[in-house]
C-alpha atoms as a PDB file:
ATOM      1  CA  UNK A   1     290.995 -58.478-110.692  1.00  0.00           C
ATOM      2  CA  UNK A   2     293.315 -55.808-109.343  1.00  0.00           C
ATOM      3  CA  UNK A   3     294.234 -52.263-111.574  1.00  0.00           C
ATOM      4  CA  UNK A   4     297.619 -54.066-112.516  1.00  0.00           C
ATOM      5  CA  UNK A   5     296.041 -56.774-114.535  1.00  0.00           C
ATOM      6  CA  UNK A   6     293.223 -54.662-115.396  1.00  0.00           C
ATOM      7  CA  UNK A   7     295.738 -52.394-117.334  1.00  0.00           C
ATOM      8  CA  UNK A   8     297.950 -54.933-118.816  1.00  0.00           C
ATOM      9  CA  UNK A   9     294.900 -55.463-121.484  1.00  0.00           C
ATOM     10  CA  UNK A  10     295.562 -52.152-122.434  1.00  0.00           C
ATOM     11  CA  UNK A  11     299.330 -51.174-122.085  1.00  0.00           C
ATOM     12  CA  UNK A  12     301.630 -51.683-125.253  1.00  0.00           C
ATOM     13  CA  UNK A  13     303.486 -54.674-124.069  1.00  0.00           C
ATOM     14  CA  UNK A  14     306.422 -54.676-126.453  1.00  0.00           C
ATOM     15  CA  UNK A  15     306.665 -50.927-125.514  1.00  0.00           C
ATOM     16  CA  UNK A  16     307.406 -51.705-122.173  1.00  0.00           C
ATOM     17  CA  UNK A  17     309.615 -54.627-122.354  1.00  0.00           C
ATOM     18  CA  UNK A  18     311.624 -52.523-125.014  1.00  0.00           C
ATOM     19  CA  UNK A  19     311.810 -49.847-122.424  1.00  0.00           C
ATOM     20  CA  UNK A  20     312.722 -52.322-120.005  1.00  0.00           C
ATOM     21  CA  UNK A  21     315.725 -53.951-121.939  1.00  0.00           C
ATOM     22  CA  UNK A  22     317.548 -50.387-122.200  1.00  0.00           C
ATOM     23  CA  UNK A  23     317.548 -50.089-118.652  1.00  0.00           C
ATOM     24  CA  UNK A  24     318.338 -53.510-117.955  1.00  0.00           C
ATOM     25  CA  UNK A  25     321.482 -53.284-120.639  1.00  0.00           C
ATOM     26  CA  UNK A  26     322.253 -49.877-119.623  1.00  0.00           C
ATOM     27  CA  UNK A  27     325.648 -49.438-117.949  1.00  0.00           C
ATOM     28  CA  UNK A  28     325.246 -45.979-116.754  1.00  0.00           C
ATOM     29  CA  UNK A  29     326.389 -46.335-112.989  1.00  0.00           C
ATOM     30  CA  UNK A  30     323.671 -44.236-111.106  1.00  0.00           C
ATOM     31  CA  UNK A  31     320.774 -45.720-113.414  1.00  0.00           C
ATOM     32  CA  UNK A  32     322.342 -49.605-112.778  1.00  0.00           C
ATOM     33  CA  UNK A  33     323.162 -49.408-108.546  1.00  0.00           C
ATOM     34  CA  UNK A  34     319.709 -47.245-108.393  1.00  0.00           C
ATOM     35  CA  UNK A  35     317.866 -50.302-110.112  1.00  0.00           C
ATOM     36  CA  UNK A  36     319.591 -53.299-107.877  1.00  0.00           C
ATOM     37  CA  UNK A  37     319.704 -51.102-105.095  1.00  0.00           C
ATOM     38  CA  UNK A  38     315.991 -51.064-104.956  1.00  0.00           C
ATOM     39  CA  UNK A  39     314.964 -54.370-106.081  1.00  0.00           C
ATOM     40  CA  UNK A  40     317.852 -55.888-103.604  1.00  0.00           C
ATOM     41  CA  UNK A  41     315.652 -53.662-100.627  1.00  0.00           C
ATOM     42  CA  UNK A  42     312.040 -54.442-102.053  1.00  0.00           C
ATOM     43  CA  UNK A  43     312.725 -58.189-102.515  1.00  0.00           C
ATOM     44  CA  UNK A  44     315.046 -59.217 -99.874  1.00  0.00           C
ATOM     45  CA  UNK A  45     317.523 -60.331-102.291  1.00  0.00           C
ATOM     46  CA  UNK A  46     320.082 -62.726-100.848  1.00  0.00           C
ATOM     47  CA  UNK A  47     323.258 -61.481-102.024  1.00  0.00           C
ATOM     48  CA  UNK A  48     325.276 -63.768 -99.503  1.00  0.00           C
ATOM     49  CA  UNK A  49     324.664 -66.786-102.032  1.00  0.00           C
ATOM     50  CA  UNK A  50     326.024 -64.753-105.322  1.00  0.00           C
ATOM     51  CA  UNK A  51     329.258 -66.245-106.419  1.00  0.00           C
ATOM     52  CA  UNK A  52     329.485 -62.260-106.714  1.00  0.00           C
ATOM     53  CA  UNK A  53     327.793 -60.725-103.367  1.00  0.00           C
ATOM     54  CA  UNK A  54     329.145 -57.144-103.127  1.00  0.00           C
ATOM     55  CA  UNK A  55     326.142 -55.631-105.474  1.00  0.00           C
ATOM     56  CA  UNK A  56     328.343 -52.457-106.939  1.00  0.00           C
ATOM     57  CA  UNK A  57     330.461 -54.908-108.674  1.00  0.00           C
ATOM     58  CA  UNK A  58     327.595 -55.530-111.272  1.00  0.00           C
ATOM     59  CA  UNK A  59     327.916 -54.336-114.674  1.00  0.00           C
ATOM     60  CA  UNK A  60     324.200 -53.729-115.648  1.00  0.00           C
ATOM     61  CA  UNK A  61     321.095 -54.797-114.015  1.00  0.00           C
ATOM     62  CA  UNK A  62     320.865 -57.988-116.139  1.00  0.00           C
ATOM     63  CA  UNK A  63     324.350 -59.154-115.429  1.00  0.00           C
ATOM     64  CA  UNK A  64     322.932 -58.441-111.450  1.00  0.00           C
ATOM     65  CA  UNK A  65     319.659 -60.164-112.660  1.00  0.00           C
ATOM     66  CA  UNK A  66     321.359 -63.281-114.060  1.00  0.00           C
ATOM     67  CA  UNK A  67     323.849 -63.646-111.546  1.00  0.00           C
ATOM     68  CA  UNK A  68     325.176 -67.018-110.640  1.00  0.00           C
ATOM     69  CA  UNK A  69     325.412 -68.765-107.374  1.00  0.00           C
ATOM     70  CA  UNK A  70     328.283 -69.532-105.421  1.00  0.00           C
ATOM     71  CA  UNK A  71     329.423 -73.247-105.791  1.00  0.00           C
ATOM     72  CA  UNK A  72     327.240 -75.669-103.384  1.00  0.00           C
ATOM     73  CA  UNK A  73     324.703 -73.170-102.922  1.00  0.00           C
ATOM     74  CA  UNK A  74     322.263 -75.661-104.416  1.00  0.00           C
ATOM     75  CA  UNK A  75     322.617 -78.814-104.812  1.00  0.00           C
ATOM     76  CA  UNK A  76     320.707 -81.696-106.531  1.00  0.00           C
ATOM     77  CA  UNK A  77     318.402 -84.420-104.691  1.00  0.00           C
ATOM     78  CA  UNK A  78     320.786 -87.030-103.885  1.00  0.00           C
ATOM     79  CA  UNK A  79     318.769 -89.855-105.219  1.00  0.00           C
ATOM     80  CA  UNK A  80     319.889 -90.683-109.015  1.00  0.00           C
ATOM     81  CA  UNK A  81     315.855 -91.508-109.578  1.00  0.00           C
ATOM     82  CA  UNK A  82     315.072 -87.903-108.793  1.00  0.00           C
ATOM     83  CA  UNK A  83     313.642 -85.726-111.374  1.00  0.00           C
ATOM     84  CA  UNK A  84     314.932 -81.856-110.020  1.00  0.00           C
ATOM     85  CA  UNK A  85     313.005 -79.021-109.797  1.00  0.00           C
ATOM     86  CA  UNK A  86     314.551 -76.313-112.447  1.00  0.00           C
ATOM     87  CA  UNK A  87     314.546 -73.439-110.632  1.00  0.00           C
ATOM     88  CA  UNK A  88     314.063 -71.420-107.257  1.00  0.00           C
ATOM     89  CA  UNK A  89     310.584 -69.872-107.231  1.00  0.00           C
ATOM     90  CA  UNK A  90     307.160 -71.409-106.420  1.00  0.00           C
ATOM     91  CA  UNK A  91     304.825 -73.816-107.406  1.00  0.00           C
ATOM     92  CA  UNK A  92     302.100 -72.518-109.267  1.00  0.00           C
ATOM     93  CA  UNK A  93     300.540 -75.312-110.203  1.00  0.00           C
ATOM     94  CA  UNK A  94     301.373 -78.708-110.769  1.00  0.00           C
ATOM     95  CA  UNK A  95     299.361 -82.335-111.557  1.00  0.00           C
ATOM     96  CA  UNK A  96     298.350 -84.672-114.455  1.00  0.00           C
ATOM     97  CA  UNK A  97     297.790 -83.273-117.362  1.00  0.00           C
ATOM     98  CA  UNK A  98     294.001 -84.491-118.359  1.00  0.00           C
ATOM     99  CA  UNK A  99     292.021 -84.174-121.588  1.00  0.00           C
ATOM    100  CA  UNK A 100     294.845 -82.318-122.816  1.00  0.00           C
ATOM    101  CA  UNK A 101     294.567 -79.774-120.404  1.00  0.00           C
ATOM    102  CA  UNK A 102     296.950 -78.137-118.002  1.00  0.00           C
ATOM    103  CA  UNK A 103     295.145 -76.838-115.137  1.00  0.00           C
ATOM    104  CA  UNK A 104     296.470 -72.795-114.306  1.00  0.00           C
ATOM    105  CA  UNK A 105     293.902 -71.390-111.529  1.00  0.00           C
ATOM    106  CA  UNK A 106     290.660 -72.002-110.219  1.00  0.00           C
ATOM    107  CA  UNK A 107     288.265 -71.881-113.186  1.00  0.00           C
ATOM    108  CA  UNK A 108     291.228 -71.211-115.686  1.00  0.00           C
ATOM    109  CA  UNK A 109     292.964 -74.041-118.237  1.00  0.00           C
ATOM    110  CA  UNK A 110     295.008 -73.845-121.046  1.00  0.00           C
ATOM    111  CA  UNK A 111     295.805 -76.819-123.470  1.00  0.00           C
ATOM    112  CA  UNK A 112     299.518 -78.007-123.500  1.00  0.00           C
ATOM    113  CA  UNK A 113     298.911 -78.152-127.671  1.00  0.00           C
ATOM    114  CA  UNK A 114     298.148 -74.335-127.230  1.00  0.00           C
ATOM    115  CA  UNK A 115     301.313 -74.101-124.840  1.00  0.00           C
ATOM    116  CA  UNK A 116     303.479 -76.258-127.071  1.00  0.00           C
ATOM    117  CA  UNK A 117     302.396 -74.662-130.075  1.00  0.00           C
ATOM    118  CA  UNK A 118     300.318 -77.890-131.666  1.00  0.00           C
ATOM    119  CA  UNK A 119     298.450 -80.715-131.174  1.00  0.00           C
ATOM    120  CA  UNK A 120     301.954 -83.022-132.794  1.00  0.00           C
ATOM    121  CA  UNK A 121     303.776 -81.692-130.191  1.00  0.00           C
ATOM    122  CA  UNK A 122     301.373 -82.483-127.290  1.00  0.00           C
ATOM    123  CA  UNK A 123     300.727 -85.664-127.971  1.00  0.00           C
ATOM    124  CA  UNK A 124     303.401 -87.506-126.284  1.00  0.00           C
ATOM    125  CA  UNK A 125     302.053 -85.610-122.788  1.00  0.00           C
ATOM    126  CA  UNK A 126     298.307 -86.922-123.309  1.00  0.00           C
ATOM    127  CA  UNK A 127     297.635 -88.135-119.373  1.00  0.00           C
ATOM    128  CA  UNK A 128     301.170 -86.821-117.928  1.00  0.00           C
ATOM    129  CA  UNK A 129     302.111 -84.827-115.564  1.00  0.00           C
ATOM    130  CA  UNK A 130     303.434 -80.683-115.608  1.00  0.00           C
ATOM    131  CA  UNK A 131     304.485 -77.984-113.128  1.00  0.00           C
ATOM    132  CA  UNK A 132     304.369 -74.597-113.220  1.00  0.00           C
ATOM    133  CA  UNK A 133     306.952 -72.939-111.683  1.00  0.00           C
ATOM    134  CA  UNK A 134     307.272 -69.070-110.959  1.00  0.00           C
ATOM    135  CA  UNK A 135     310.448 -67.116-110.276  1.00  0.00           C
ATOM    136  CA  UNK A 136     309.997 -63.663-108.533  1.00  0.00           C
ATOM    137  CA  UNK A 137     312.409 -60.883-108.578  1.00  0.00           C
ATOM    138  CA  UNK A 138     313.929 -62.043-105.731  1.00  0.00           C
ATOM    139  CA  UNK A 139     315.061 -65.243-106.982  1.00  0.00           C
ATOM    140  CA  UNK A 140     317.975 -67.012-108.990  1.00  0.00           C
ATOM    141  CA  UNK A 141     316.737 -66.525-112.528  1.00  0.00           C
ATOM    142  CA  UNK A 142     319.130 -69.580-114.468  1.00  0.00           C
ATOM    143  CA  UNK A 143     316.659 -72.153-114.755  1.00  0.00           C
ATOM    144  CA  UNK A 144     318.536 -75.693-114.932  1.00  0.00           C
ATOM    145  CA  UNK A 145     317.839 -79.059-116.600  1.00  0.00           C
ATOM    146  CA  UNK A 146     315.591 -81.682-114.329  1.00  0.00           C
ATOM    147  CA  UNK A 147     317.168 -84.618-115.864  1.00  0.00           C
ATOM    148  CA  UNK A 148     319.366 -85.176-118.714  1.00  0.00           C
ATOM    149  CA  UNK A 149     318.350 -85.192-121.910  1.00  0.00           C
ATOM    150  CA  UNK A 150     319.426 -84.516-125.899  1.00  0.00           C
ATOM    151  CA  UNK A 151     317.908 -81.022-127.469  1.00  0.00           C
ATOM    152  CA  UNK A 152     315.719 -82.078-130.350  1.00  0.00           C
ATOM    153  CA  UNK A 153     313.831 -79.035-131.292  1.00  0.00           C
ATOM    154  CA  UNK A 154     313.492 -75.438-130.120  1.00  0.00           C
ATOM    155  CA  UNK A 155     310.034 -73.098-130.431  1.00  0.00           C
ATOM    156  CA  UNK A 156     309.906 -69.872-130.296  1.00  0.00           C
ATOM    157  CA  UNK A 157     306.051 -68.686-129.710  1.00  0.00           C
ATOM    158  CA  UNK A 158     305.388 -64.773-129.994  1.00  0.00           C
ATOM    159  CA  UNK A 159     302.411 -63.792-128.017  1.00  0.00           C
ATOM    160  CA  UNK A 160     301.692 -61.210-125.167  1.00  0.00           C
ATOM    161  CA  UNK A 161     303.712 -60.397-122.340  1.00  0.00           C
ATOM    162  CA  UNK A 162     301.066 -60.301-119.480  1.00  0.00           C
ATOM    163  CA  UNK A 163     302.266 -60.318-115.993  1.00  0.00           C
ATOM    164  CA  UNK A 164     302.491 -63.537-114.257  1.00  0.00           C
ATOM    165  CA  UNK A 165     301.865 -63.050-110.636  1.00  0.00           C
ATOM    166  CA  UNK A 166     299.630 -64.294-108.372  1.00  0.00           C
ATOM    167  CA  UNK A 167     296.284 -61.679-109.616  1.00  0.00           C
ATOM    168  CA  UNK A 168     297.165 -62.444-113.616  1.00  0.00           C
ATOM    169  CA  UNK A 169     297.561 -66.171-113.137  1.00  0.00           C
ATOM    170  CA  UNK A 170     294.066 -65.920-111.333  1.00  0.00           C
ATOM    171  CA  UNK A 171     292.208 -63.680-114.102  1.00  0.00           C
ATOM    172  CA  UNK A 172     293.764 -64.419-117.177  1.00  0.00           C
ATOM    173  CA  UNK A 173     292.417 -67.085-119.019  1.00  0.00           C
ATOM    174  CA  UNK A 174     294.901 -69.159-120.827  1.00  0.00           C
ATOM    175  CA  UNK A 175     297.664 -67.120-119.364  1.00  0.00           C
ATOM    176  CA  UNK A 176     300.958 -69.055-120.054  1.00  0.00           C
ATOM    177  CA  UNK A 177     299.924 -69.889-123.484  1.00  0.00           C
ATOM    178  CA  UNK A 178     299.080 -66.466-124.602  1.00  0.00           C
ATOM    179  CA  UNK A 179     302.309 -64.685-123.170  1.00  0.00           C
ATOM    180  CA  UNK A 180     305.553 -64.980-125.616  1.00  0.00           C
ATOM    181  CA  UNK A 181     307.875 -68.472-124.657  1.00  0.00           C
ATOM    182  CA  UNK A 182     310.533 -70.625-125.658  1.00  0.00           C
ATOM    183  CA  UNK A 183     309.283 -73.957-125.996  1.00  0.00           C
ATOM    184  CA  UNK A 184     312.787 -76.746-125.747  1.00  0.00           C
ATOM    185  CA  UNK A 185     312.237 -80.764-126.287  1.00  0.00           C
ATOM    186  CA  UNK A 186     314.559 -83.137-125.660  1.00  0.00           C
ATOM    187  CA  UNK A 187     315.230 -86.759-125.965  1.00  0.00           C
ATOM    188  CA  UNK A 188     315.703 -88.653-122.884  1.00  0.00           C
ATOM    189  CA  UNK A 189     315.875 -92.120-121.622  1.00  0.00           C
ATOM    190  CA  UNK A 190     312.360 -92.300-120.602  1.00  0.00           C
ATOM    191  CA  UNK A 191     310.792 -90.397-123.310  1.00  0.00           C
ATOM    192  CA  UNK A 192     310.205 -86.450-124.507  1.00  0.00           C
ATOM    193  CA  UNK A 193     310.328 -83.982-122.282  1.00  0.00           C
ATOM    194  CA  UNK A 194     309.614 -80.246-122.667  1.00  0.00           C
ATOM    195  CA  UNK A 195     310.338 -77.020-120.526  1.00  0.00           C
ATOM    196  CA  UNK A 196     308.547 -74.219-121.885  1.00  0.00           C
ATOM    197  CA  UNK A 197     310.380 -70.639-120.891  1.00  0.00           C
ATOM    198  CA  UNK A 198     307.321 -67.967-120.684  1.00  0.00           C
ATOM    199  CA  UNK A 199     307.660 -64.447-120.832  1.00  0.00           C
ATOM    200  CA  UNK A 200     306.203 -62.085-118.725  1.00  0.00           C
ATOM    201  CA  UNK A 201     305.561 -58.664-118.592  1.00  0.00           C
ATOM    202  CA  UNK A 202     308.770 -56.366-118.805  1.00  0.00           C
ATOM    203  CA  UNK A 203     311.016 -59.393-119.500  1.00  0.00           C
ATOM    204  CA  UNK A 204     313.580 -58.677-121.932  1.00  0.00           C
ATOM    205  CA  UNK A 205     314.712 -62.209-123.627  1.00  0.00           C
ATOM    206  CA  UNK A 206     315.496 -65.625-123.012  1.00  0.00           C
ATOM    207  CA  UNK A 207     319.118 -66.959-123.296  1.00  0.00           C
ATOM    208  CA  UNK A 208     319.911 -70.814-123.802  1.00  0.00           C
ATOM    209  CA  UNK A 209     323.531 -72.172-122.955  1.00  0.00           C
ATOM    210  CA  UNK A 210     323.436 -73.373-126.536  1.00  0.00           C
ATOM    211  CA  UNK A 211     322.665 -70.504-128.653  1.00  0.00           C
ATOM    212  CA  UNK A 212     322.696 -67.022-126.798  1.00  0.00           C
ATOM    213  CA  UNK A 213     319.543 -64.960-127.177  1.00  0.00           C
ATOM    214  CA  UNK A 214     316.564 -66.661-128.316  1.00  0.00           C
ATOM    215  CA  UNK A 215     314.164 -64.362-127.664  1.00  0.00           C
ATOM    216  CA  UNK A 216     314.401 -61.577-130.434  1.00  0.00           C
ATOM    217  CA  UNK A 217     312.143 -58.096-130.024  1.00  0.00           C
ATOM    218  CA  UNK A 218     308.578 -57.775-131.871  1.00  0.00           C
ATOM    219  CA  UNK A 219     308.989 -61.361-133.414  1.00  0.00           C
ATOM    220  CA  UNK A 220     305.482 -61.927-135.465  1.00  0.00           C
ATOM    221  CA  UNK A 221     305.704 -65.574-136.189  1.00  0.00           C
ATOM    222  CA  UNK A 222     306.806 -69.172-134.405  1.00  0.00           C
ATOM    223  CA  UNK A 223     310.594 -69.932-135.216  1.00  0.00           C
ATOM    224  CA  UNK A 224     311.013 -73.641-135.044  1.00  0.00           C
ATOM    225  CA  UNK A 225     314.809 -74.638-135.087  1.00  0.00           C
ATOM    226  CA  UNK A 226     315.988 -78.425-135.265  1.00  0.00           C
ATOM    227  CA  UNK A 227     318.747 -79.073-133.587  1.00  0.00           C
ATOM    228  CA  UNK A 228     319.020 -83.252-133.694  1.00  0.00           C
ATOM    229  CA  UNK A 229     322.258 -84.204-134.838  1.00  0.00           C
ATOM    230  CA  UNK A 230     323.802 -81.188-132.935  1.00  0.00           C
ATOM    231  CA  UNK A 231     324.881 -83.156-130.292  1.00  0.00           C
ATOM    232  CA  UNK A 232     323.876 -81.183-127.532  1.00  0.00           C
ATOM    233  CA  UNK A 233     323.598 -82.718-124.350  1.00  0.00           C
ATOM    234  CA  UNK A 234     322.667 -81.676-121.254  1.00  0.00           C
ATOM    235  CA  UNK A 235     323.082 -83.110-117.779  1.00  0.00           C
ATOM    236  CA  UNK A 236     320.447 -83.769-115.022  1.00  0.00           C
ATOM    237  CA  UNK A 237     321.456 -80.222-112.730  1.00  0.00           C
ATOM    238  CA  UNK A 238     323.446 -78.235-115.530  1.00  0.00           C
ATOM    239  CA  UNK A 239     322.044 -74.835-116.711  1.00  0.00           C
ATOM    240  CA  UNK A 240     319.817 -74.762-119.478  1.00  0.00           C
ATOM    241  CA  UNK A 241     318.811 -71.028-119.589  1.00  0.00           C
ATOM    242  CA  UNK A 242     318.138 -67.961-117.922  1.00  0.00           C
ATOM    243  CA  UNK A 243     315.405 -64.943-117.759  1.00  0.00           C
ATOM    244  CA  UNK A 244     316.794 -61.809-118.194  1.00  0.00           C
ATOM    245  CA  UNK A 245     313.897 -60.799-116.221  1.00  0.00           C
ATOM    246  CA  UNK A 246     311.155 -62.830-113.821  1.00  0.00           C
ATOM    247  CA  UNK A 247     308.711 -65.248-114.817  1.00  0.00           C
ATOM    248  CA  UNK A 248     307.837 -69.061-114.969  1.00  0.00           C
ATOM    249  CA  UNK A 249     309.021 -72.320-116.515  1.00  0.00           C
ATOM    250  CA  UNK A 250     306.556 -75.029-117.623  1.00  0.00           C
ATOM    251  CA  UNK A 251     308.252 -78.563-117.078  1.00  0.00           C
ATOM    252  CA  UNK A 252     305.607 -81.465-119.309  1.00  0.00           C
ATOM    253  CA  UNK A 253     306.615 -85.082-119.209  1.00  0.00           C
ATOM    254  CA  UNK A 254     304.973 -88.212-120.592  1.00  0.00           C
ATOM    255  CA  UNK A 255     302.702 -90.281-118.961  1.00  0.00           C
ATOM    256  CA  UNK A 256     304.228 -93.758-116.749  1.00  0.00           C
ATOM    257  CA  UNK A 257     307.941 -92.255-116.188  1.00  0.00           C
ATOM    258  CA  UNK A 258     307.641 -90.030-112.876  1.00  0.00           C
ATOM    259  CA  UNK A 259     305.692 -89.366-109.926  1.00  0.00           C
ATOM    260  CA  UNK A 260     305.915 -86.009-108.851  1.00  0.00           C
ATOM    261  CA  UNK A 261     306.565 -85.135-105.523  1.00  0.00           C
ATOM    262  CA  UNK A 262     304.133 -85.688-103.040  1.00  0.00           C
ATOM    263  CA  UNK A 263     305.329 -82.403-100.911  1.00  0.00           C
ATOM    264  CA  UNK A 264     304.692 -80.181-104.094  1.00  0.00           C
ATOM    265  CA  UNK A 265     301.309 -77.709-104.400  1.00  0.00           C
ATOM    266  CA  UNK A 266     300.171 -73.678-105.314  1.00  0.00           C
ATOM    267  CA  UNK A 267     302.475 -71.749-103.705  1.00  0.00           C
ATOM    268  CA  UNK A 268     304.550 -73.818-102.293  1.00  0.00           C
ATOM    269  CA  UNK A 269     308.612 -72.765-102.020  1.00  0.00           C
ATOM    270  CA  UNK A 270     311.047 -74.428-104.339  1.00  0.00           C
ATOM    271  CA  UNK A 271     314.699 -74.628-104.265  1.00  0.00           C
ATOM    272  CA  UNK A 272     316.280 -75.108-107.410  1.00  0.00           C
ATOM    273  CA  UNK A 273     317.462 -79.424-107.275  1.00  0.00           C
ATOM    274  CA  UNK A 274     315.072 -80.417-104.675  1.00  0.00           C
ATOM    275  CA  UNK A 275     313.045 -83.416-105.929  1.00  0.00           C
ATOM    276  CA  UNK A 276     310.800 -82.289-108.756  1.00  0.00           C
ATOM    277  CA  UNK A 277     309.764 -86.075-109.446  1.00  0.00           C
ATOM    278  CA  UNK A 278     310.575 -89.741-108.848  1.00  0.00           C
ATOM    279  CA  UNK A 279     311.436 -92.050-111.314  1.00  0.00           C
ATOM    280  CA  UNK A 280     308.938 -94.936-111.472  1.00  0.00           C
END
């Protein structure tokens, strides 16, 4: 386990992500161009792709952060059966979910009941299928929908804010159901599906095309909010959400709708609409 994860036992989480969120929000212009200036070096961000590439023209670091693409920079999988992947990043894991476990790193598992935040809510995904997707700093941080479906129910789940990369995910047990996450079902034509939005260390909230913010600071208790009847429907491709800082979406679906991808494993590079899964 390296120092990093070793201290993020110790460090005051909300402390740091609080810290975090004024610099992120702060529209001073030496602190903001200092801040992309050095994650656009450290990262290799590709600006070219922005819908806005000249980096001075940011605002704040989160408008930067959250910045959307240019028009045809990504495009879906051009088969209507396709299931897409949500968002650029990696794979971090990804495969049937069994015994009511999701399967994180060698030796490490987490239960999608402990993920979902209950047993109700993880029944539907007994013997289906989940990936784990991470999105470094580097990456396009809107996550999008991987096939259409109604909102039925929102979670909010207050919890740690470990870091996800590659060390944590390796040495913390029960990682992605420990750290703070937004939790969204929806109604499709095949069945439930949920994509779980989890915090990570120094993130500063979670925004939904719906609502705005979701994420408040130093929440204490799960926030369940119902929104059937609400009519809100979202299409297979459009935006869903976005970080306003790195970390990972958690895509569960039900068993007998989807095969995922045969080309998908750990670490393997993801463009957001490539084929996540295949109708079946």
């Amino acid at each position: 386990m390296s120092l990093v994860t070793t201290l993020t036992y110790a460090l005051p989480h909300r402390l740091l992500s609080s810290l975090a969120r004024r610099l992120a929000y702060s529209d001073n212009p030496a602190i903001k161009q200092k801040i992309i200036d050095t994650v656009v070096a450290k990262f290799n961000v590709n600006l070219a792709e922005a819908a806005q590439p000249d980096a001075t023209a940011y605002p704040t670091f989160n408008a930067f952060f959250t910045r959307a693409l240019k028009p045809g920079a990504r495009t879906p999988d051009p088969d209507r059966r396709s299931l897409v992947m949500p968002a650029d990043g990696h794979i971090s894991q990804c495969g049937p979910i069994e015994s009511g476990r999701i399967f994180q790193a060698k030796g490490k598992h987490f239960t999608a009941a402990a993920l979902l935040g209950s047993e109700a809510d993880a029944a539907p995904f007994e013997h289906g299928s989940y990936a784990t997707v991470y999105l470094s700093p580097r990456d396009y941080h809107r996550v999008h929908m991987p096939w259409t479906g109604t909102l039925r129910e929102t979670v909010h789940v207050p919890g740690r804010l470990f870091s996800v990369g590659t060390d944590a995910v390796a040495n913390v047990q029960g990682l992605f159901a420990r750290n703070e996450r937004l939790v969204c079902h929806f109604d499709t034509d095949f069945g439930p599906m949920a994509c779980v939005m989890v915090g990570a260390m120094l993130v500063s909230g979670v925004e939904t095309v719906w609502s705005g913010v979701e994420i408040p600071e130093y929440a204490t208790k799960v926030t369940r909010k119902d929104w059937r009847g609400k009519g809100i429907v979202l299409e297979r491709f459009g935006e869903m959400a976005r970080f306003n800082y790195g970390s990972t979406v958690i895509v569960l679906l039900p068993p007998g709708v989807a095969a995922l991808a045969s080309n998908l494993g750990p670490e393997k590079p993801v463009r957001l609409g490539q084929r996540l899964a295949l109708r079946t």
